[in-house]
N, C-alpha and C. Protein backbone atom coordinates (compact mmCIF):
# COMPACT_ATOMS: atom_id res chain seq x y z
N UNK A 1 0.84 -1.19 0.00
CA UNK A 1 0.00 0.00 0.00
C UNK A 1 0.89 1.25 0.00
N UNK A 2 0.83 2.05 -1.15
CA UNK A 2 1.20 3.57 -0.74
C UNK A 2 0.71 4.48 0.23
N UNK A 3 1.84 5.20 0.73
CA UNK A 3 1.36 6.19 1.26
C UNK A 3 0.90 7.21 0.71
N UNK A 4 0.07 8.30 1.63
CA UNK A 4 -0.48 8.96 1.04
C UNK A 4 0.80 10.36 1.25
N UNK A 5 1.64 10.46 1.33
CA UNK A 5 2.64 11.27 1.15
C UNK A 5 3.72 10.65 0.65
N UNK A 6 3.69 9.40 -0.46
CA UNK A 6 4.58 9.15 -1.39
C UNK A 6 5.11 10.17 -2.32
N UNK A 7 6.56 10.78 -2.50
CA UNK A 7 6.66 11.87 -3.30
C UNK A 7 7.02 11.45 -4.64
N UNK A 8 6.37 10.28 -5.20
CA UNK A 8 5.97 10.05 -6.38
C UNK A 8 4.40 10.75 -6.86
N UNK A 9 3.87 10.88 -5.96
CA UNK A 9 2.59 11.35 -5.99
C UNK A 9 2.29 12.74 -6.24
N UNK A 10 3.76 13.33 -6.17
CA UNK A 10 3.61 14.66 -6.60
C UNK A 10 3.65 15.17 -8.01
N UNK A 11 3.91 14.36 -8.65
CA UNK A 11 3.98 14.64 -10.34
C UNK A 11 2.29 14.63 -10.90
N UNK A 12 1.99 15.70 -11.84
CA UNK A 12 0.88 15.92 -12.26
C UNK A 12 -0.02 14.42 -13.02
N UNK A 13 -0.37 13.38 -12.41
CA UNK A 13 -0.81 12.21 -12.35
C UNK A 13 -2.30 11.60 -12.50
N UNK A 14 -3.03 12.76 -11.97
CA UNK A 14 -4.52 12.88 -12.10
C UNK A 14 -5.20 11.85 -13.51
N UNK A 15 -4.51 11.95 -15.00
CA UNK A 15 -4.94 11.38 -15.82
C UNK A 15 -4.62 9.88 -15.68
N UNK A 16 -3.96 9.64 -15.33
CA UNK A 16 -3.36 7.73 -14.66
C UNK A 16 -4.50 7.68 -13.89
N UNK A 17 -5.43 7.94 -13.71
CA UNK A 17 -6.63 7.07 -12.56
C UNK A 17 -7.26 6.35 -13.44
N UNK A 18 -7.29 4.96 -12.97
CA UNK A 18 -8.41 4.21 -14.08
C UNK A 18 -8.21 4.23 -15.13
N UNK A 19 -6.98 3.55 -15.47
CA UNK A 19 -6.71 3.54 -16.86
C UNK A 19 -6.11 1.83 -17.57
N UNK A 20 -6.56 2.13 -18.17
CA UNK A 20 -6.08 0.42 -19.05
C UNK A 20 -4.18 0.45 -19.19
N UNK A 21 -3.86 -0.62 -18.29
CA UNK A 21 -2.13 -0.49 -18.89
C UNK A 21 -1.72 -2.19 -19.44
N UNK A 22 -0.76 -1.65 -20.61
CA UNK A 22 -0.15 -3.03 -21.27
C UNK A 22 1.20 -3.39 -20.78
N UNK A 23 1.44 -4.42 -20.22
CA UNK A 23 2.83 -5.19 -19.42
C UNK A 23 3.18 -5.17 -21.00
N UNK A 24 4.44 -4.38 -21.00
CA UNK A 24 5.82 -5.18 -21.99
C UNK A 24 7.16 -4.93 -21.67
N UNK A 25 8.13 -4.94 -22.67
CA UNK A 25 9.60 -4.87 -21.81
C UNK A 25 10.11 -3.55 -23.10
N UNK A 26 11.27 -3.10 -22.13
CA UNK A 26 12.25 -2.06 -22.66
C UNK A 26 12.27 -2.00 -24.18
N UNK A 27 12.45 -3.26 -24.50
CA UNK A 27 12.88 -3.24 -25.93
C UNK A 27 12.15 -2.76 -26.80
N UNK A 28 10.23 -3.00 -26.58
CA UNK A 28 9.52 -2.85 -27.34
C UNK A 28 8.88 -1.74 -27.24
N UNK A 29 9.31 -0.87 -26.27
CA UNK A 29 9.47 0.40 -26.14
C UNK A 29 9.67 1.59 -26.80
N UNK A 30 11.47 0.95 -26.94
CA UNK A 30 12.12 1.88 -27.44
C UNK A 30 12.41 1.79 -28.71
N UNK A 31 11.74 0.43 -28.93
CA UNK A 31 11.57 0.10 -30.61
C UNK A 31 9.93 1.18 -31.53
N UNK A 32 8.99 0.85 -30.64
CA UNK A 32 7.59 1.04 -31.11
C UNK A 32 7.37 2.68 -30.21
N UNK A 33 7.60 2.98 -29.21
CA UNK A 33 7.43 4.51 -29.08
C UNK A 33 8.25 4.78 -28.23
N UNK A 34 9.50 5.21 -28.85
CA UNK A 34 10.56 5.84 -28.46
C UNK A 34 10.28 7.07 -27.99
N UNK A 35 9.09 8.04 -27.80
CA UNK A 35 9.40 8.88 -27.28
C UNK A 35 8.28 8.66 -25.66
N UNK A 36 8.80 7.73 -25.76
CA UNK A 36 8.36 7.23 -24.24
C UNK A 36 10.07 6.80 -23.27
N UNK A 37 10.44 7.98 -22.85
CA UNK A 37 12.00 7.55 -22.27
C UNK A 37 12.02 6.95 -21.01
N UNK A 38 11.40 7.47 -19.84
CA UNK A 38 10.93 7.31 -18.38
C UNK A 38 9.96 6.58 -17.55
N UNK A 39 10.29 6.61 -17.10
CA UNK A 39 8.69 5.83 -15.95
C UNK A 39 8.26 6.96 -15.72
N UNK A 40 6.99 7.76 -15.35
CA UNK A 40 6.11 8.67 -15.02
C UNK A 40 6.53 9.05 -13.58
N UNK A 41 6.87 7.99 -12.67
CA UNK A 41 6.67 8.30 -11.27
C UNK A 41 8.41 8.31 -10.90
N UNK A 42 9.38 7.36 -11.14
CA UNK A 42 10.82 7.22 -10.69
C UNK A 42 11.55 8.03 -11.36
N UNK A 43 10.89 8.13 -12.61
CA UNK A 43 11.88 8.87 -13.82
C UNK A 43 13.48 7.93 -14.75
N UNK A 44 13.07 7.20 -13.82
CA UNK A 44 13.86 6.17 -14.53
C UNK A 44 14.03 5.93 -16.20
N UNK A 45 15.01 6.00 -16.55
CA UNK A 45 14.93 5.67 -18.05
C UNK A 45 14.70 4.39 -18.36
N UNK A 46 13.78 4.20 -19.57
CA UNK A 46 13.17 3.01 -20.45
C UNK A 46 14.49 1.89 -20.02
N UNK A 47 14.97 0.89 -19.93
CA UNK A 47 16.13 -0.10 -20.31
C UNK A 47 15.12 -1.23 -20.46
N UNK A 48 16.17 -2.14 -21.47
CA UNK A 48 15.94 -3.49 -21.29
C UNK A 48 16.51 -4.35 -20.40
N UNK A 49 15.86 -5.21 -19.69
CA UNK A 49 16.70 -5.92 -18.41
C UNK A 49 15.91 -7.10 -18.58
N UNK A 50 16.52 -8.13 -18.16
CA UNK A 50 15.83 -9.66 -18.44
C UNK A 50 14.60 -9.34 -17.01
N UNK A 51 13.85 -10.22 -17.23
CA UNK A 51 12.83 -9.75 -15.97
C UNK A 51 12.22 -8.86 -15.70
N UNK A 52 12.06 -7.53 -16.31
CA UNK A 52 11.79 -6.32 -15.75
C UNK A 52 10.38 -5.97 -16.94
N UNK A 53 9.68 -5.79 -16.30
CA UNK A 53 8.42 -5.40 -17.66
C UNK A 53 8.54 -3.71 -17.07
N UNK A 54 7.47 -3.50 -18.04
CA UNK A 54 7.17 -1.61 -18.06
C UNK A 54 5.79 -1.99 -18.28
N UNK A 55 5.05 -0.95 -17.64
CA UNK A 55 3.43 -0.80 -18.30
C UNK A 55 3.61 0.29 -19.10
N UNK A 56 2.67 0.19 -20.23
CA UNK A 56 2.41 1.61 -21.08
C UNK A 56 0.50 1.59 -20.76
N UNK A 57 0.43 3.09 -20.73
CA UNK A 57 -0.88 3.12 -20.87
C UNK A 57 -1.91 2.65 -22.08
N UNK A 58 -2.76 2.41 -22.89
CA UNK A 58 -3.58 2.31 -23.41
C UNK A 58 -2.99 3.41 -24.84
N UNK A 59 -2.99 4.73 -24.80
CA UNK A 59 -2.92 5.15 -25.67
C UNK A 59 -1.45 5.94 -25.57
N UNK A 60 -0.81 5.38 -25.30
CA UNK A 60 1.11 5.03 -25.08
C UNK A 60 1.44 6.60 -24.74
N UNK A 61 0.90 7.22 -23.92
CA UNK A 61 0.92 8.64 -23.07
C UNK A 61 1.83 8.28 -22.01
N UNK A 62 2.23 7.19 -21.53
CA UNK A 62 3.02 7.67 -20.28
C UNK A 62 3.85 5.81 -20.47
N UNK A 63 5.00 5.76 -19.67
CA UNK A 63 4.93 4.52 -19.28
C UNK A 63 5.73 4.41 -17.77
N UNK A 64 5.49 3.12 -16.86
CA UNK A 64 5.67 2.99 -15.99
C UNK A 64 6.31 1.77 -15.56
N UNK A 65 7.62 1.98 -14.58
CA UNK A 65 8.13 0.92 -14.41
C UNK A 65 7.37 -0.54 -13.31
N UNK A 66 8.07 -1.37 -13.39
CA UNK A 66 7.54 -2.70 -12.93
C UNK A 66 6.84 -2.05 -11.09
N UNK A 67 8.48 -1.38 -11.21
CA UNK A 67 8.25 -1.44 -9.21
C UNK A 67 6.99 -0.43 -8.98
N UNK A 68 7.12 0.41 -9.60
CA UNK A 68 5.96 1.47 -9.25
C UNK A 68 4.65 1.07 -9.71
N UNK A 69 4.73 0.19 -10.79
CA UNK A 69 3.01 -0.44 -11.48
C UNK A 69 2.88 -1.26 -10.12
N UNK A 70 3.25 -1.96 -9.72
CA UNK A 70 3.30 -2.85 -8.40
C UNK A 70 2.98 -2.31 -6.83
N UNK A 71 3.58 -0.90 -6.74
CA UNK A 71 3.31 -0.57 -5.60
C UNK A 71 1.97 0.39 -5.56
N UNK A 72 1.54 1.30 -7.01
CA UNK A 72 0.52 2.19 -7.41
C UNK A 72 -0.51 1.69 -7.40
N UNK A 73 -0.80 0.12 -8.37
CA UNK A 73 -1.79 -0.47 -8.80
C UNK A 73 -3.27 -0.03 -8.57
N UNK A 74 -3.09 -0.71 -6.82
CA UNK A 74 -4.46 -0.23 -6.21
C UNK A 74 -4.77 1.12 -5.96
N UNK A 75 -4.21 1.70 -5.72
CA UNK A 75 -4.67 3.33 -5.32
C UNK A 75 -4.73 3.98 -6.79
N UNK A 76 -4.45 3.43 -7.56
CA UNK A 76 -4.94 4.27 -9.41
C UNK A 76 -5.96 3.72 -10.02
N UNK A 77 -6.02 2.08 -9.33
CA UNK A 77 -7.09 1.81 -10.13
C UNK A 77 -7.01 1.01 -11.23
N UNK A 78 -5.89 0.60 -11.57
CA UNK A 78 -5.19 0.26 -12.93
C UNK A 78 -5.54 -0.93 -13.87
N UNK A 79 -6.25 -1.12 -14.47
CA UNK A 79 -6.82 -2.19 -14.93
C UNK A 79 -5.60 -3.18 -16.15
N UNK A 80 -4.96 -4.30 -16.05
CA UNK A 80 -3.73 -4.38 -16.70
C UNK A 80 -4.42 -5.56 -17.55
N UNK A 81 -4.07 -4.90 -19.04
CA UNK A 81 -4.29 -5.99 -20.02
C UNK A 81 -3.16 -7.24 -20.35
N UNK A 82 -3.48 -8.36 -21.73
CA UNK A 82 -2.51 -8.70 -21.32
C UNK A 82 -1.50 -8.39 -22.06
N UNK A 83 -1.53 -7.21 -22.95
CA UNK A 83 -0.33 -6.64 -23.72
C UNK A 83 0.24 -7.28 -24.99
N UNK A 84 -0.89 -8.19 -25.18
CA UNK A 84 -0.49 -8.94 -26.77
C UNK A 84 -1.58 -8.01 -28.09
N UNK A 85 -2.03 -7.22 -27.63
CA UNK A 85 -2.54 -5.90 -28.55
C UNK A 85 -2.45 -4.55 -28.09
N UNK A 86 -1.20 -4.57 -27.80
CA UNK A 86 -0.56 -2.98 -28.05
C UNK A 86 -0.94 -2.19 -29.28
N UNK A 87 -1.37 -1.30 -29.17
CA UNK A 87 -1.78 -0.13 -30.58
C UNK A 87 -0.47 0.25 -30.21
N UNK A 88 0.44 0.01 -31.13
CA UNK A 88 2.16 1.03 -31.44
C UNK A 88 2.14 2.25 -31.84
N UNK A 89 1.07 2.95 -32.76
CA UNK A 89 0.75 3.87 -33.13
C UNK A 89 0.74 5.05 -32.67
N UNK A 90 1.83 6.04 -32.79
CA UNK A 90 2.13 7.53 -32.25
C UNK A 90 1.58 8.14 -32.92
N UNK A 91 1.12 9.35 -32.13
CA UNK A 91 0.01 10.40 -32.96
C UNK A 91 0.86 11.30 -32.78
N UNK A 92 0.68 12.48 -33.33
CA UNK A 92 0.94 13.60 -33.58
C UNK A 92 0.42 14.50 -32.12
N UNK A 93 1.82 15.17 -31.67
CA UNK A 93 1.43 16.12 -30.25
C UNK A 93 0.14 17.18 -30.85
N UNK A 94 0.47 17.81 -32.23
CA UNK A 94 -0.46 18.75 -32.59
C UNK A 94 -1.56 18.30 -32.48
N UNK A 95 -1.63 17.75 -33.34
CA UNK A 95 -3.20 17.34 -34.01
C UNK A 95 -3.68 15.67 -33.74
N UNK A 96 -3.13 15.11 -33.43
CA UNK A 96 -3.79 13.82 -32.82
C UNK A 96 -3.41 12.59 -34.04
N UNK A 97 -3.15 13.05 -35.34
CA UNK A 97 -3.21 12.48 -35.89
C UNK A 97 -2.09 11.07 -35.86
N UNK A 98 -2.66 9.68 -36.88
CA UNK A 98 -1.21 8.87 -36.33
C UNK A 98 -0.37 8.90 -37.59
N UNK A 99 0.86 9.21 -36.70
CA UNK A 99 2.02 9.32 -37.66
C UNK A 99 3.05 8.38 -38.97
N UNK A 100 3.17 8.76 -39.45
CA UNK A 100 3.67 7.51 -40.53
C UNK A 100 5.31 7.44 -39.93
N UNK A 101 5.85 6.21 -39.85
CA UNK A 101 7.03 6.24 -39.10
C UNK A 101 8.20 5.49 -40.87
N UNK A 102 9.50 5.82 -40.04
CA UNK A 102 10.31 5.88 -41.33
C UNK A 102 11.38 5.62 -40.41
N UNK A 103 12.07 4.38 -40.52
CA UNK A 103 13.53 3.90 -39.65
C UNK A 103 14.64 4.60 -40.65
N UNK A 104 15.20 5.53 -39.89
CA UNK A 104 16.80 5.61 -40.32
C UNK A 104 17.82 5.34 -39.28
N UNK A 105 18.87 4.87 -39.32
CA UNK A 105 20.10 4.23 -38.84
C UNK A 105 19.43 4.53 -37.26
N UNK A 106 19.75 4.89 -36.44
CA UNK A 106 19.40 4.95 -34.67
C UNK A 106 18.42 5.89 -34.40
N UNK A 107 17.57 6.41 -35.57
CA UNK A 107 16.38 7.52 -34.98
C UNK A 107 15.48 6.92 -36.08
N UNK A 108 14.50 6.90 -35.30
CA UNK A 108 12.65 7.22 -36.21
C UNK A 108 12.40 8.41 -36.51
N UNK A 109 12.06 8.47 -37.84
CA UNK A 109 11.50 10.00 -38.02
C UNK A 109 9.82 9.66 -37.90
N UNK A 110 9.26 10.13 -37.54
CA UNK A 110 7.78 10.04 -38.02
C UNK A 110 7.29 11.30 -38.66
N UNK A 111 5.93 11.54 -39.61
CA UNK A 111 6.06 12.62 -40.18
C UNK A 111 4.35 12.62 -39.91
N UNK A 112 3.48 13.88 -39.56
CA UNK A 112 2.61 13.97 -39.32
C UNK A 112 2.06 14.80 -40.85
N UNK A 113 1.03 14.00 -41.92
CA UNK A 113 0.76 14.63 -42.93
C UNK A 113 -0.45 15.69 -43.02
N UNK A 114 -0.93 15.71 -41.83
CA UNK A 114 -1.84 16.68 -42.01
C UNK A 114 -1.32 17.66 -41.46
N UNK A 115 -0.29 18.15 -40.37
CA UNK A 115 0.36 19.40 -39.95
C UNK A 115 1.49 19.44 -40.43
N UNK A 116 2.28 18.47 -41.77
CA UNK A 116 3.87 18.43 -42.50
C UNK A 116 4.62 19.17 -41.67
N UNK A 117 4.87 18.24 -40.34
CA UNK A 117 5.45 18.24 -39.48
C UNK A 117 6.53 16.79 -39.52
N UNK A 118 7.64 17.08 -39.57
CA UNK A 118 8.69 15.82 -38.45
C UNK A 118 9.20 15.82 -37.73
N UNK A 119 8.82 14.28 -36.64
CA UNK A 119 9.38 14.42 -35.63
C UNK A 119 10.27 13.54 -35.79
N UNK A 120 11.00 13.77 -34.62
CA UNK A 120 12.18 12.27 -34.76
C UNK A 120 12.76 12.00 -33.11
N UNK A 121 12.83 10.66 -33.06
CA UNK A 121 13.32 10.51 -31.60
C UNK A 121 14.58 9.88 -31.90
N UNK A 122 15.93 10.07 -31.40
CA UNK A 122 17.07 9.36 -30.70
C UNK A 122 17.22 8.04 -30.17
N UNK A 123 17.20 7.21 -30.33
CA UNK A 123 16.84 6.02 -29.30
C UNK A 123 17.63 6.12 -28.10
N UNK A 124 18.91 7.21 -28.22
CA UNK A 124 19.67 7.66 -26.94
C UNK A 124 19.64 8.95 -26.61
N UNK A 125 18.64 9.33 -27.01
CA UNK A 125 18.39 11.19 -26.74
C UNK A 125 17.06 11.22 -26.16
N UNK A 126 16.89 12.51 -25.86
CA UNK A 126 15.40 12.77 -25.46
C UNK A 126 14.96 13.00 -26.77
N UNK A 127 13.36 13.57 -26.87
CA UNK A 127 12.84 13.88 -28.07
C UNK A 127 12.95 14.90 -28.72
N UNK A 128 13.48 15.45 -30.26
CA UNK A 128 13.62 16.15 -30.82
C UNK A 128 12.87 16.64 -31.96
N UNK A 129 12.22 18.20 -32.01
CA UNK A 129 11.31 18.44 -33.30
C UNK A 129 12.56 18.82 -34.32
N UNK A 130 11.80 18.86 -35.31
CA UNK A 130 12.61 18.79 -36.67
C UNK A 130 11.90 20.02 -37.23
């Protein structure tokens, strides 16, 4: 059980109540939405580690590590699927739309065609507009 003065609890969190999350690991992460770097609550960066899952939310807005999906669960509410239908699909910060993705050597570009916008993530950087 968390406390109720966990100072994980201080990060703007309100939208994590009651939300659908998918168990997967680092890899498929930082493969399928790289601009998911952190856990929400530790800040921990994405890794792959044998054993270690991550939850992503439903519509891949946040993701969260094992220890904190584990200790949060009940007090958010968290309803956990079983993560064999992940929607991979990144939308566009502007406009919502989902982005067409394009692998070059260690970054994804994705390109949003209704705001001809690109983005591109690092797989060792934070996220960068183009």
């Amino acid at each position: 059980m968390v406390e109720k003065d966990d100072w994980r609890l201080l990060n703007d969190i309100e939208n994590l109540k009651s939300v659908y999350m998918h168990p997967t690991d680092g890899k498929e992460i930082r493969m399928h939405a790289p601009h998911l770097k952190r856990c929400k609550f530790y800040l921990d960066k994405v890794h792959d580690h044998l054993h270690q899952w991550w939850y992503v939310t439903e519509d891949l807005s946040e993701c969260i590590c094992e220890e904190c999906y584990n200790d949060l669960k009940d007090a958010f509410a968290w309803r956990e699927l079983d993560g064999w239908d992940i929607d991979w699909f990144v939308r566009c910060p502007k406009c919502g739309e989902i982005l067409s993705k394009t692998s070059l050597s260690q970054n994804y570009v994705y390109e949003c065609l209704n705001c001809h916008i690109l983005y591109s993530w690092d797989l060792h950087d934070d996220i960068q507009l183009d």
